[in-house]
N, C-alpha and C. Protein backbone atom coordinates (compact mmCIF):
# COMPACT_ATOMS: atom_id res chain seq x y z
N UNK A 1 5.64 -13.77 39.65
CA UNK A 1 6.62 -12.70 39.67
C UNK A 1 6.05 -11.44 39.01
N UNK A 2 5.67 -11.52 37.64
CA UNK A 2 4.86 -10.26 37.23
C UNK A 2 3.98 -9.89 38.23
N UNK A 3 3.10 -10.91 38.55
CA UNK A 3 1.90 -10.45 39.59
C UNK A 3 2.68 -9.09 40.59
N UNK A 4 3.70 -9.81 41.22
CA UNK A 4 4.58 -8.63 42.48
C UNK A 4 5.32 -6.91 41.74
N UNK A 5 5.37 -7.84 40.03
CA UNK A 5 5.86 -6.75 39.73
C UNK A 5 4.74 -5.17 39.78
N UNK A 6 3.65 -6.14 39.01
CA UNK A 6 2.34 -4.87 38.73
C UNK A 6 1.77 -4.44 39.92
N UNK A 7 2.04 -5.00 41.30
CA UNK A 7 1.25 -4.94 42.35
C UNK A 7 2.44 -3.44 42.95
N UNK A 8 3.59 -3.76 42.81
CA UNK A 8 4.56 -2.88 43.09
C UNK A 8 4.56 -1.51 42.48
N UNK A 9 3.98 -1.43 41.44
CA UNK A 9 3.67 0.11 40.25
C UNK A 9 2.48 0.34 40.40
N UNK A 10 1.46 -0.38 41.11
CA UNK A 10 0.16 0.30 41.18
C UNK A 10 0.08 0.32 42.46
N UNK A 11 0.69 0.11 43.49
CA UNK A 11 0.71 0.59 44.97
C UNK A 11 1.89 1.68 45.08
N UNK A 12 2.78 1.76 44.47
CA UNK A 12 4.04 2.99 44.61
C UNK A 12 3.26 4.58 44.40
N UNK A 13 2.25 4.80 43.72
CA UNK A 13 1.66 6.01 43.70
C UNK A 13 1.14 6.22 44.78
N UNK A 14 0.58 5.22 45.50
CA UNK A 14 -0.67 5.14 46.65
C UNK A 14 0.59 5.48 48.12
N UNK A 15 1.43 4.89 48.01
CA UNK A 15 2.51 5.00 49.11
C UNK A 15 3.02 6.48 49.01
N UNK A 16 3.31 6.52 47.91
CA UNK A 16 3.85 7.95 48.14
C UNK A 16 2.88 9.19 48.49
N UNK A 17 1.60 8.63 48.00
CA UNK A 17 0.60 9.99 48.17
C UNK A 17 0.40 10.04 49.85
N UNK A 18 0.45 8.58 50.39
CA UNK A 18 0.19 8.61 51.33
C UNK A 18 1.07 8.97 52.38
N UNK A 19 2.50 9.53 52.00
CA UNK A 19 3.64 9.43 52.51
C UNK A 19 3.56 11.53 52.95
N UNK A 20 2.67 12.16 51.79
CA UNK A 20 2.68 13.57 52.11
C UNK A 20 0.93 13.52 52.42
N UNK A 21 0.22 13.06 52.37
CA UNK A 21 -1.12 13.24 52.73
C UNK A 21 -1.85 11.76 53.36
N UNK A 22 -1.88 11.83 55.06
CA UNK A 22 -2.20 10.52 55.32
C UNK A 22 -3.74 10.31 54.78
N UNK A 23 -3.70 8.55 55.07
CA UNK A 23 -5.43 8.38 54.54
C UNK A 23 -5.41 7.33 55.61
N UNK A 24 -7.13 7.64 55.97
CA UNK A 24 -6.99 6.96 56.88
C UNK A 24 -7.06 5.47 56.67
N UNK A 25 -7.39 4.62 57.48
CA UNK A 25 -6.76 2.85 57.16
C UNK A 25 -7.74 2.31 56.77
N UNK A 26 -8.88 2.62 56.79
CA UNK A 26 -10.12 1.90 56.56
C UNK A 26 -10.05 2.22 54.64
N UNK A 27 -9.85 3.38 54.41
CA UNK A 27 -9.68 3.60 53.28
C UNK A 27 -8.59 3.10 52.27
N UNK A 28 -7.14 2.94 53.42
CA UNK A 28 -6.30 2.28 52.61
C UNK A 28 -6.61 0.83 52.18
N UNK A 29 -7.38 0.13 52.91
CA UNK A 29 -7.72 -1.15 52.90
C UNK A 29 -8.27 -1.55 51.56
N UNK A 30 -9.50 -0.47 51.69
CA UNK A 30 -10.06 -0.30 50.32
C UNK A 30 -9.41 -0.29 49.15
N UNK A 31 -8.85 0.63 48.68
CA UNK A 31 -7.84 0.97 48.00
C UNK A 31 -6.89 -0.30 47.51
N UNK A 32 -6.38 -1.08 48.70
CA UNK A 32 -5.71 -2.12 48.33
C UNK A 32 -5.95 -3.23 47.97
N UNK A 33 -7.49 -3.44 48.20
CA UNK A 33 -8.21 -4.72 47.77
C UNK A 33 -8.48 -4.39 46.26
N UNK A 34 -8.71 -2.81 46.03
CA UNK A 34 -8.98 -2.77 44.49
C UNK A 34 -7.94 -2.67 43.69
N UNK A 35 -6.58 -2.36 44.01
CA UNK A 35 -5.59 -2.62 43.06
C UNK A 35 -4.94 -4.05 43.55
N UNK A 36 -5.59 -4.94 44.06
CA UNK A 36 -5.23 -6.40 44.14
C UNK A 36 -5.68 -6.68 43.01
N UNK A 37 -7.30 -6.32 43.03
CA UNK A 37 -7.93 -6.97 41.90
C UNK A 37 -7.64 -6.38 40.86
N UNK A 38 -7.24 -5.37 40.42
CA UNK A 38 -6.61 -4.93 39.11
C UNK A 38 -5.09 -5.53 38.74
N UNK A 39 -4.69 -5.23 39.56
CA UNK A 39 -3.54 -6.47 39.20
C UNK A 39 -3.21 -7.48 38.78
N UNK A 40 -4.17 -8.42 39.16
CA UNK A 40 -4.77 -9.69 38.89
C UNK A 40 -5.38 -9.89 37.26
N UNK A 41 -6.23 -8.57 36.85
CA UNK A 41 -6.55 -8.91 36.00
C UNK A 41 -5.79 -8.31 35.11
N UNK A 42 -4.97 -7.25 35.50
CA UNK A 42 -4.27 -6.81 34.55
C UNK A 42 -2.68 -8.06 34.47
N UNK A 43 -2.88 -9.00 34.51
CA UNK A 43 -1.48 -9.88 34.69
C UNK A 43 -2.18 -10.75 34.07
N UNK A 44 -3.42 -11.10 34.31
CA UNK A 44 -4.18 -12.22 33.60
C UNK A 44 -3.85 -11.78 32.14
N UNK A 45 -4.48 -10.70 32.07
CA UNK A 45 -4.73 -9.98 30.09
C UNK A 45 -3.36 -9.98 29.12
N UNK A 46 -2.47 -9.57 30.46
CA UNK A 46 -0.96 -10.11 29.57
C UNK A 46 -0.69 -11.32 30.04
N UNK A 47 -0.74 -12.17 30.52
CA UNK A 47 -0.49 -13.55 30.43
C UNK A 47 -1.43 -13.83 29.21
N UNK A 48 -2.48 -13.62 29.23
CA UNK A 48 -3.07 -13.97 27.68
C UNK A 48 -2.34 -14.25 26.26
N UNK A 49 -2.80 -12.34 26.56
CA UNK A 49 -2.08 -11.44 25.17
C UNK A 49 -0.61 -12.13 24.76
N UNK A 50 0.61 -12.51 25.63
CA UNK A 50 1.58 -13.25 25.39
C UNK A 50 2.05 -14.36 25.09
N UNK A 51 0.67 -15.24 25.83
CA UNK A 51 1.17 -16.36 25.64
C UNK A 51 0.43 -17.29 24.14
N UNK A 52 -0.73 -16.15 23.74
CA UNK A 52 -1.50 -16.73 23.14
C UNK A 52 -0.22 -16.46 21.54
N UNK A 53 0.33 -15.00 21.56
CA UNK A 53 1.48 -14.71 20.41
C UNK A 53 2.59 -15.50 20.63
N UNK A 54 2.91 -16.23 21.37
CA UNK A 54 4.21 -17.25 21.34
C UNK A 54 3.53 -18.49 20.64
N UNK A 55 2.40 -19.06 21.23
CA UNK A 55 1.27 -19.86 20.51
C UNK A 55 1.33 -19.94 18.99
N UNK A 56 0.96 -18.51 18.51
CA UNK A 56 1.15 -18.44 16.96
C UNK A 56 2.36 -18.53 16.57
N UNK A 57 3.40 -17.77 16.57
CA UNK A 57 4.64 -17.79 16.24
C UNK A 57 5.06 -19.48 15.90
N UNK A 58 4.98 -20.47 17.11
CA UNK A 58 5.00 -21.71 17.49
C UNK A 58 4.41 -22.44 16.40
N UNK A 59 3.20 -21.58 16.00
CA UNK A 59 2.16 -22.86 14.99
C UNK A 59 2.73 -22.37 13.88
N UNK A 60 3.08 -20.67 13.22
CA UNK A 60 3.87 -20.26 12.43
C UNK A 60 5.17 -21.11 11.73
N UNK A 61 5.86 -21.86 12.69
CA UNK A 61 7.27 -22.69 12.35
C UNK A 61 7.31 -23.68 12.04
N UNK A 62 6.23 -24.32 12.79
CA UNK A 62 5.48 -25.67 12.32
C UNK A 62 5.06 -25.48 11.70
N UNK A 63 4.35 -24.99 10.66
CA UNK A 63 2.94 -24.63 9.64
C UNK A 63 3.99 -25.10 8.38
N UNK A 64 3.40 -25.63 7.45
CA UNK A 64 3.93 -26.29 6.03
C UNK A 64 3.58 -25.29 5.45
N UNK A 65 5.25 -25.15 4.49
CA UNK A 65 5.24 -23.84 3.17
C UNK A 65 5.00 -24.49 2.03
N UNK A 66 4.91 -23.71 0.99
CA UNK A 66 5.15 -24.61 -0.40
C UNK A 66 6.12 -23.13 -1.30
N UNK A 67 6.64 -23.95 -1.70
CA UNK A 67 7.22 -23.12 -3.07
C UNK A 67 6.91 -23.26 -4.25
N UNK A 68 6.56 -22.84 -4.97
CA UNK A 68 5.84 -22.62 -6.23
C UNK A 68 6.36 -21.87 -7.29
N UNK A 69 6.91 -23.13 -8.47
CA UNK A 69 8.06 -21.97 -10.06
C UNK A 69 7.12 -22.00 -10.55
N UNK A 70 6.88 -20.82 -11.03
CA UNK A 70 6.10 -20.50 -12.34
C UNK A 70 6.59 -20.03 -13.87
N UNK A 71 6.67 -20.71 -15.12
CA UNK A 71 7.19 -19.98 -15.87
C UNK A 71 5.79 -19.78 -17.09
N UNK A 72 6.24 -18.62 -17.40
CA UNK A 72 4.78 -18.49 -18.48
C UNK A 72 5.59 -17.30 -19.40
N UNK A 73 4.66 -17.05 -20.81
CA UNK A 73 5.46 -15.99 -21.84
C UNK A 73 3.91 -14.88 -22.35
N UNK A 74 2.72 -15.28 -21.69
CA UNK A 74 1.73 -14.30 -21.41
C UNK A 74 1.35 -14.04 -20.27
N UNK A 75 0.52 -13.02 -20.14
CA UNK A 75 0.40 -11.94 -18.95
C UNK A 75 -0.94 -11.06 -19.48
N UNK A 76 -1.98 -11.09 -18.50
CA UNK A 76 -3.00 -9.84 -18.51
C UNK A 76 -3.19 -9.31 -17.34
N UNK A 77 -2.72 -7.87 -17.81
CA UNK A 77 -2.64 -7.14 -16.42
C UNK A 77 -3.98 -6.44 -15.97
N UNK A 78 -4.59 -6.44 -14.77
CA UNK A 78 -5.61 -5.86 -14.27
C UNK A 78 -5.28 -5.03 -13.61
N UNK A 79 -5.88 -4.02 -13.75
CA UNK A 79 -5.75 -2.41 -12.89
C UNK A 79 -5.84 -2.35 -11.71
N UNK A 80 -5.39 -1.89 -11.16
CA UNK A 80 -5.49 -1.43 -9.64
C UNK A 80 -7.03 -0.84 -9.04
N UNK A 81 -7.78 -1.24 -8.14
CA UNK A 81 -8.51 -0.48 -7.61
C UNK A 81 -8.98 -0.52 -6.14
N UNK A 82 -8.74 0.79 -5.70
CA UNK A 82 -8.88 1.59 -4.26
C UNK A 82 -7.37 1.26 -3.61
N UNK A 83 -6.13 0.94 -4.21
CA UNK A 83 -5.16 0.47 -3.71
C UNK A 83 -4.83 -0.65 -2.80
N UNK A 84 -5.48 -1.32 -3.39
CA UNK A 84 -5.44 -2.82 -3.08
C UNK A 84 -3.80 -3.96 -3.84
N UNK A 85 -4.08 -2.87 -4.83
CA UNK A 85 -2.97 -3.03 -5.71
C UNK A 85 -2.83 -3.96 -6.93
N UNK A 86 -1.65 -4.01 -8.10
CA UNK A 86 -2.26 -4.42 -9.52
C UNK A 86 -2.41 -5.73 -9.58
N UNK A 87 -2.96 -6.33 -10.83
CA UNK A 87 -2.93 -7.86 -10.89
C UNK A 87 -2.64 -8.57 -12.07
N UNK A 88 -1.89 -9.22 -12.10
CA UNK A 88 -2.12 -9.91 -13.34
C UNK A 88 -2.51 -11.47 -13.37
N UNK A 89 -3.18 -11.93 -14.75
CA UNK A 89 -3.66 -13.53 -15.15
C UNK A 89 -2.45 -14.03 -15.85
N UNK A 90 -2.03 -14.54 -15.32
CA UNK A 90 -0.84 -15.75 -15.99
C UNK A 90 -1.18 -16.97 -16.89
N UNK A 91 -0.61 -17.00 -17.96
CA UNK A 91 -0.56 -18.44 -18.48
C UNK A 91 0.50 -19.27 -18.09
N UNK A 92 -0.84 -20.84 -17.86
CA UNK A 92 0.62 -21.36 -16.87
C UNK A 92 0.26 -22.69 -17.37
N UNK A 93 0.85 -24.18 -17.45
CA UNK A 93 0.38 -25.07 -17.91
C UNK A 93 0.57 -25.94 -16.32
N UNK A 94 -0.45 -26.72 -15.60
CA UNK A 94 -0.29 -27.08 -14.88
C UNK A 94 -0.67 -28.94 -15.17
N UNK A 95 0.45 -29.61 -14.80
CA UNK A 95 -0.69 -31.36 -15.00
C UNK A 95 -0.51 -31.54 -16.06
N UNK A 96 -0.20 -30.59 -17.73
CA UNK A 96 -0.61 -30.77 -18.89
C UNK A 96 -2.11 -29.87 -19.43
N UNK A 97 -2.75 -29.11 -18.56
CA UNK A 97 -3.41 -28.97 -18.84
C UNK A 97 -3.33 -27.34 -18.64
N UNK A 98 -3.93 -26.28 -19.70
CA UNK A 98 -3.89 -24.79 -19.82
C UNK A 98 -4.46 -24.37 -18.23
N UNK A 99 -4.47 -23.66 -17.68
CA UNK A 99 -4.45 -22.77 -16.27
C UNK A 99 -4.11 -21.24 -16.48
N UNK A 100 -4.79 -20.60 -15.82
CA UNK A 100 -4.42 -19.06 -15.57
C UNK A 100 -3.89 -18.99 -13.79
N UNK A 101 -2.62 -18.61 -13.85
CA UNK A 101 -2.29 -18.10 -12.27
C UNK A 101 -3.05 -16.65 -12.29
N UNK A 102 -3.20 -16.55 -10.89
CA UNK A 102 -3.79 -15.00 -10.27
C UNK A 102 -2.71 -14.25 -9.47
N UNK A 103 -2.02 -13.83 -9.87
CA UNK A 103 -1.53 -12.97 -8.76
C UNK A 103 -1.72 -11.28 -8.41
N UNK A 104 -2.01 -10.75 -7.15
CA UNK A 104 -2.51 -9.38 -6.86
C UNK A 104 -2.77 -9.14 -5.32
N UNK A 105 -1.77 -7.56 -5.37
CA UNK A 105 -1.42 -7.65 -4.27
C UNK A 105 -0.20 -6.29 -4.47
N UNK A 106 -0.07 -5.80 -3.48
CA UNK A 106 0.77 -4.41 -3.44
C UNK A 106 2.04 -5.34 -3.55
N UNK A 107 2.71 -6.41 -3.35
CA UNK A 107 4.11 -6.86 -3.38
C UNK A 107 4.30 -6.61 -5.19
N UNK A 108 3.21 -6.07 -6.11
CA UNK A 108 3.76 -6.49 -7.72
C UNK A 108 4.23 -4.93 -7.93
N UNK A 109 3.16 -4.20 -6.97
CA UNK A 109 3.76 -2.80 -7.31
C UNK A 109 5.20 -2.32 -6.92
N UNK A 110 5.81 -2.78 -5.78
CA UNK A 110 6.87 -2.53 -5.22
C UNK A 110 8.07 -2.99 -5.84
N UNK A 111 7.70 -3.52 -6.59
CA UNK A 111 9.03 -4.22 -7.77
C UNK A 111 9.60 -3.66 -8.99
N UNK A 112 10.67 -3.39 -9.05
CA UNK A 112 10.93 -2.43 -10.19
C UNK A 112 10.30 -2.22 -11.66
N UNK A 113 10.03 -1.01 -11.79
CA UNK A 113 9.51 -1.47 -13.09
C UNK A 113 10.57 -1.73 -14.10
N UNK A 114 9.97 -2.70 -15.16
CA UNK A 114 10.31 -3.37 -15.82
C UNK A 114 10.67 -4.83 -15.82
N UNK A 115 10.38 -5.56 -14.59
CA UNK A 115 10.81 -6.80 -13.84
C UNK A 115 9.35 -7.63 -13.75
N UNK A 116 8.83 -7.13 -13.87
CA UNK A 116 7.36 -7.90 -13.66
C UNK A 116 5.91 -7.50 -14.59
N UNK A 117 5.85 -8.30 -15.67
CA UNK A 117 5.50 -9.89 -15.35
C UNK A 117 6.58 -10.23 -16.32
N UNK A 118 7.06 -11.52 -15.41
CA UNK A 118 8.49 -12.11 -15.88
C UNK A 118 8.25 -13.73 -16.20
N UNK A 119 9.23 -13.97 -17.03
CA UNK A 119 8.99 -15.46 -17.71
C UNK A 119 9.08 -16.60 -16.60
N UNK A 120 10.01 -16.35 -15.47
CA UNK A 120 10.57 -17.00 -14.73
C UNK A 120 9.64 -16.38 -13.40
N UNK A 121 9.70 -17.18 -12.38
CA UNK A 121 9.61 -16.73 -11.05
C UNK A 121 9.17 -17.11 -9.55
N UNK A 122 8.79 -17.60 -8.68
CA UNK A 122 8.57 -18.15 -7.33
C UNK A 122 8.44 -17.61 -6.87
N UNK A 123 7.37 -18.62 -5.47
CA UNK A 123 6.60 -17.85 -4.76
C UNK A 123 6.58 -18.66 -3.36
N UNK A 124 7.11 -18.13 -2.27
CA UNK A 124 6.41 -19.27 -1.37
C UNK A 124 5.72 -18.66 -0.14
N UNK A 125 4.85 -19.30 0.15
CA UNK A 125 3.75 -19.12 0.83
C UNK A 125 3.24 -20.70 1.59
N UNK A 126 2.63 -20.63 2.93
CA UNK A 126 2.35 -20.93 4.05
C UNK A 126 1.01 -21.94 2.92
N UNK A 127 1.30 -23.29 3.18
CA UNK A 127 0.32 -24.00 2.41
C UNK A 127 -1.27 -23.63 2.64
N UNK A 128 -1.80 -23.10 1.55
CA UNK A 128 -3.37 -23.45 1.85
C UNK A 128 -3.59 -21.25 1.91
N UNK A 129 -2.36 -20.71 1.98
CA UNK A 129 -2.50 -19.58 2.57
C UNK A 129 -2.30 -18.52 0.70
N UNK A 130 -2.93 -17.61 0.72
CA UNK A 130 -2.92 -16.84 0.08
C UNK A 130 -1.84 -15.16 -0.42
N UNK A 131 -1.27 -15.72 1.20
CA UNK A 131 -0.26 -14.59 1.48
C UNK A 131 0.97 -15.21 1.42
N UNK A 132 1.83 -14.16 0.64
CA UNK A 132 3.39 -14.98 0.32
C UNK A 132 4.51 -14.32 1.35
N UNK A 133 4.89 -15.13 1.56
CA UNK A 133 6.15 -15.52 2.44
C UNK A 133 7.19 -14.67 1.81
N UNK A 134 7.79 -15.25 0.71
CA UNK A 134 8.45 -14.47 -0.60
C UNK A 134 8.62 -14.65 -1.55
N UNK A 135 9.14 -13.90 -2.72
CA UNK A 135 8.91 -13.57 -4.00
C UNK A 135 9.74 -12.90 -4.99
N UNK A 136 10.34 -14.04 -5.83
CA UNK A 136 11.49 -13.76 -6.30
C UNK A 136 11.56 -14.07 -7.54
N UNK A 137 12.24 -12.81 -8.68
CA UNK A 137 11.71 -13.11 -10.17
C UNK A 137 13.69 -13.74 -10.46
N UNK A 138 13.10 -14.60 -11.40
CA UNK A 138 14.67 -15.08 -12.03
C UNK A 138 14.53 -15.36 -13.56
N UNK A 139 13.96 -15.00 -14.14
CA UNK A 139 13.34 -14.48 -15.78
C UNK A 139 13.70 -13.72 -16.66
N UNK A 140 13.35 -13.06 -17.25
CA UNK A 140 13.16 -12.09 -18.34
C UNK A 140 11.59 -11.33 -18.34
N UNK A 141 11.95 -9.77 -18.45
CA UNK A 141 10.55 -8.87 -18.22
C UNK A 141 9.92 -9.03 -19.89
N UNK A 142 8.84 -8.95 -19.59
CA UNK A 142 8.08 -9.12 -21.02
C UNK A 142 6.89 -8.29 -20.72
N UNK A 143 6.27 -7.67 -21.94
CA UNK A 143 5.11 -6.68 -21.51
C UNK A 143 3.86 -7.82 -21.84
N UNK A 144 3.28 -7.22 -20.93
CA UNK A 144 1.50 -7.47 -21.00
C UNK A 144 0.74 -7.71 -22.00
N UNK A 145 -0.08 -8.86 -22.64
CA UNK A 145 -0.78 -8.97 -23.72
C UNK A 145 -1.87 -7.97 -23.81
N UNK A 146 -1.95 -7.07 -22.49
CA UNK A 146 -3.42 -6.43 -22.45
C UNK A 146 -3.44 -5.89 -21.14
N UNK A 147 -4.71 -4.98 -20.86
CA UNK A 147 -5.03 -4.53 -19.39
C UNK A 147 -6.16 -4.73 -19.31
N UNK A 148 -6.98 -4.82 -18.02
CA UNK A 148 -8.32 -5.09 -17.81
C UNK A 148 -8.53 -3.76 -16.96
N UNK A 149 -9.94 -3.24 -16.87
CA UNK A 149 -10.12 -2.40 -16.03
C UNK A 149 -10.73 -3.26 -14.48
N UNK A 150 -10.47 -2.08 -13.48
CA UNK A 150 -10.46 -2.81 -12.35
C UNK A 150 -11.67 -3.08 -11.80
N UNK A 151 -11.79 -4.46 -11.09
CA UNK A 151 -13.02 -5.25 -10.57
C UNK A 151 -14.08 -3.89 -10.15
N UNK A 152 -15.53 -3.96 -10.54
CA UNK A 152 -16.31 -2.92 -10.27
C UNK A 152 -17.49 -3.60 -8.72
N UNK A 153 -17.95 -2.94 -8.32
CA UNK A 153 -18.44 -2.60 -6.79
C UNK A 153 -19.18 -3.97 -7.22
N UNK A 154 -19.68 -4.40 -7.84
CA UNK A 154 -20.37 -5.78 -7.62
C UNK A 154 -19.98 -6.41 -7.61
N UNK A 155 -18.80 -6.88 -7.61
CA UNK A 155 -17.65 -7.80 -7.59
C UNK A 155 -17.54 -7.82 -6.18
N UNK A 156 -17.12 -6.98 -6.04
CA UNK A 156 -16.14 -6.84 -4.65
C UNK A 156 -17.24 -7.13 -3.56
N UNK A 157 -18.21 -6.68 -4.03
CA UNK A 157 -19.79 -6.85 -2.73
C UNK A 157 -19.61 -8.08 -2.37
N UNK A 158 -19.94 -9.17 -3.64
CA UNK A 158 -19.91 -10.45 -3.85
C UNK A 158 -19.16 -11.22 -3.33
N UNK A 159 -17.83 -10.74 -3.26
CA UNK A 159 -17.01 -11.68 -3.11
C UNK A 159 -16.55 -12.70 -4.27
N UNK A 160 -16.42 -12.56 -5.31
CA UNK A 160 -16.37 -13.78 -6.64
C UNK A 160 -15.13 -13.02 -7.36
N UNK A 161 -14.16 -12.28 -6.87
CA UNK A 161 -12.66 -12.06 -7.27
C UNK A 161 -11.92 -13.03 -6.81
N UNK A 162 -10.82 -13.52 -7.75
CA UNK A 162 -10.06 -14.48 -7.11
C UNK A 162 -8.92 -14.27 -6.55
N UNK A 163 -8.46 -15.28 -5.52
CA UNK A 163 -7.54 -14.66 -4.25
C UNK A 163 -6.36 -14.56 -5.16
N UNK A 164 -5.21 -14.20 -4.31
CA UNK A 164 -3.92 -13.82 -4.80
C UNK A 164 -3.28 -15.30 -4.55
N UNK A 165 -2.56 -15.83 -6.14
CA UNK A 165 -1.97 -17.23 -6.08
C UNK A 165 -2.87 -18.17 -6.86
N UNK A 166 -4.02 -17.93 -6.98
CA UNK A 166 -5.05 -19.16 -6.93
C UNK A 166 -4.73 -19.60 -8.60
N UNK A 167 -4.88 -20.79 -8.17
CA UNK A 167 -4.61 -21.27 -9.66
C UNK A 167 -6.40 -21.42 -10.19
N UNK A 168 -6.99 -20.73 -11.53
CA UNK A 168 -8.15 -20.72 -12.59
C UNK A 168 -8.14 -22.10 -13.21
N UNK A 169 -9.42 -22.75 -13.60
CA UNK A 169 -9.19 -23.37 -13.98
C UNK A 169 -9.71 -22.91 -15.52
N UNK A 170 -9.09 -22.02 -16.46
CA UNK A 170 -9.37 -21.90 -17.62
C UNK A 170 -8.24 -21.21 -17.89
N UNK A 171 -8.21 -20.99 -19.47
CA UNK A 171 -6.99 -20.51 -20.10
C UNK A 171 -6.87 -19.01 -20.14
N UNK A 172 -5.55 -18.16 -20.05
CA UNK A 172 -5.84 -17.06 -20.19
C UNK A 172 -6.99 -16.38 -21.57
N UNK A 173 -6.78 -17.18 -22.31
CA UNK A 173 -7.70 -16.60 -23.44
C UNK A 173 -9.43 -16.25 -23.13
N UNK A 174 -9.43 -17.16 -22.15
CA UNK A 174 -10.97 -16.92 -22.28
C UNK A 174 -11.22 -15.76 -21.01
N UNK A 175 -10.13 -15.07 -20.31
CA UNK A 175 -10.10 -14.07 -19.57
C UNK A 175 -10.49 -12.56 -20.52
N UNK A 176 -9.58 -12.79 -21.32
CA UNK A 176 -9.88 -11.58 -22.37
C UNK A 176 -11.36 -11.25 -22.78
C-alpha cells in the first residue's frame, strides 16, 4: 500500500508536467522505470527506519528496570565541566560495607536549589543502563562536605571517570 502511495506522489508531478508539455513515450518509459526504482527504495528505507523504531520501543517495555533508595548524610560535590553537568560522591553503605554512589548528569542541575544532595532519594533506571528513567528526592537538603574541581582533559581522553549511578568501591573519604 505505501509502495502505491509513494509511486502516486512521485508520478503526479510527471503527469501533470506532461499534461501542459507532452514528452515523448520513449522518454516517459524512462522516467517511469526510474521512479519505480526510487520508490522501491524509498519504501524500503522507511519500512526500515520504522520498523526497526517499533523494534526498540518493543525491547524498551520488555527491558528490566531497577529502582534504587539511596539514603546517605555526606556528599562531595564535583564541578561541572564543558556542561556536561554537576556531580556528586555519595556515602552510601551497601552489603554492610562503606561505598561511594556517583551521580552526574544535567538532571542534578535542573532541580531546585536547595533539594539536592538529599538524605533520602531514588532512582530508576533500565538495568545495567546508566541513564535514569526517573528521579525523585523524598529527604532532607543538606550541604556538601566539599567541592572538587572538574575532571581535567586527561581524564576525559582516558576514559577513567565514572559513569552516572555507578556504585565505587571505596569510601567517600578516600575521594577527598
Amino acid at each position: 500500500m505505501l509502495l502505491i502511495a509513494v509511486l502516486m506522489l512521485l508520478l503526479a508531478p510527471l503527469l501533470i508536467y506532461n499534461k501542459f508539455h507532452p514528452i515523448d513515450p520513449g522518454t516517459q518509459a524512462v522516467s517511469g522505470v526510474v521512479i519505480i526504482i526510487l520508490a522501491i527504495i524509498l519504501v524500503t528505507w522507511l519500512d526500515r527506519k520504522y520498523k526497526t523504531s517499533s523494534r526498540q520501543q518493543r525491547s524498551m517495555l520488555t527491558q528490566e528496570v531497577e529502582v534504587v533508595r539511596v539514603q546517605t548524610s555526606k556528599a562531595i560535590k564535583r564541578e561541572d565541566s564543558e556542561d556536561f553537568g554537576i556531580a556528586y560522591y555519595l556515602d552510601v553503605t551497601h552489603n554492610g560495607q562503606p561505598k561511594t554512589l556517583y551521580l552526574w548528569g544535567q538532571y542534578l542541575d535542573e532541580l531546585e536549589e536547595s533539594t539536592f544532595p538529599n538524605t533520602a532519594f531514588e532512582f530508576t533506571r533500565y538495568t545495567g543502563s546508566d541513564e535514569f528513567i526517573d528521579f525523585r528526592i523524598s529527604g532532607q537538603y543538606f550541604k556538601e562536605a566539599g567541592t572538587l574541581p572538574p575532571f581535567g582533559k586527561a581524564i576525559w581522553k582516558s576514559g577513567t571517570y565514572p559513569l552516572n549511578g555507578q556504585l565505587l568501591d571505596q569510601s567517600i573519604d578516600a575521594i577527598t
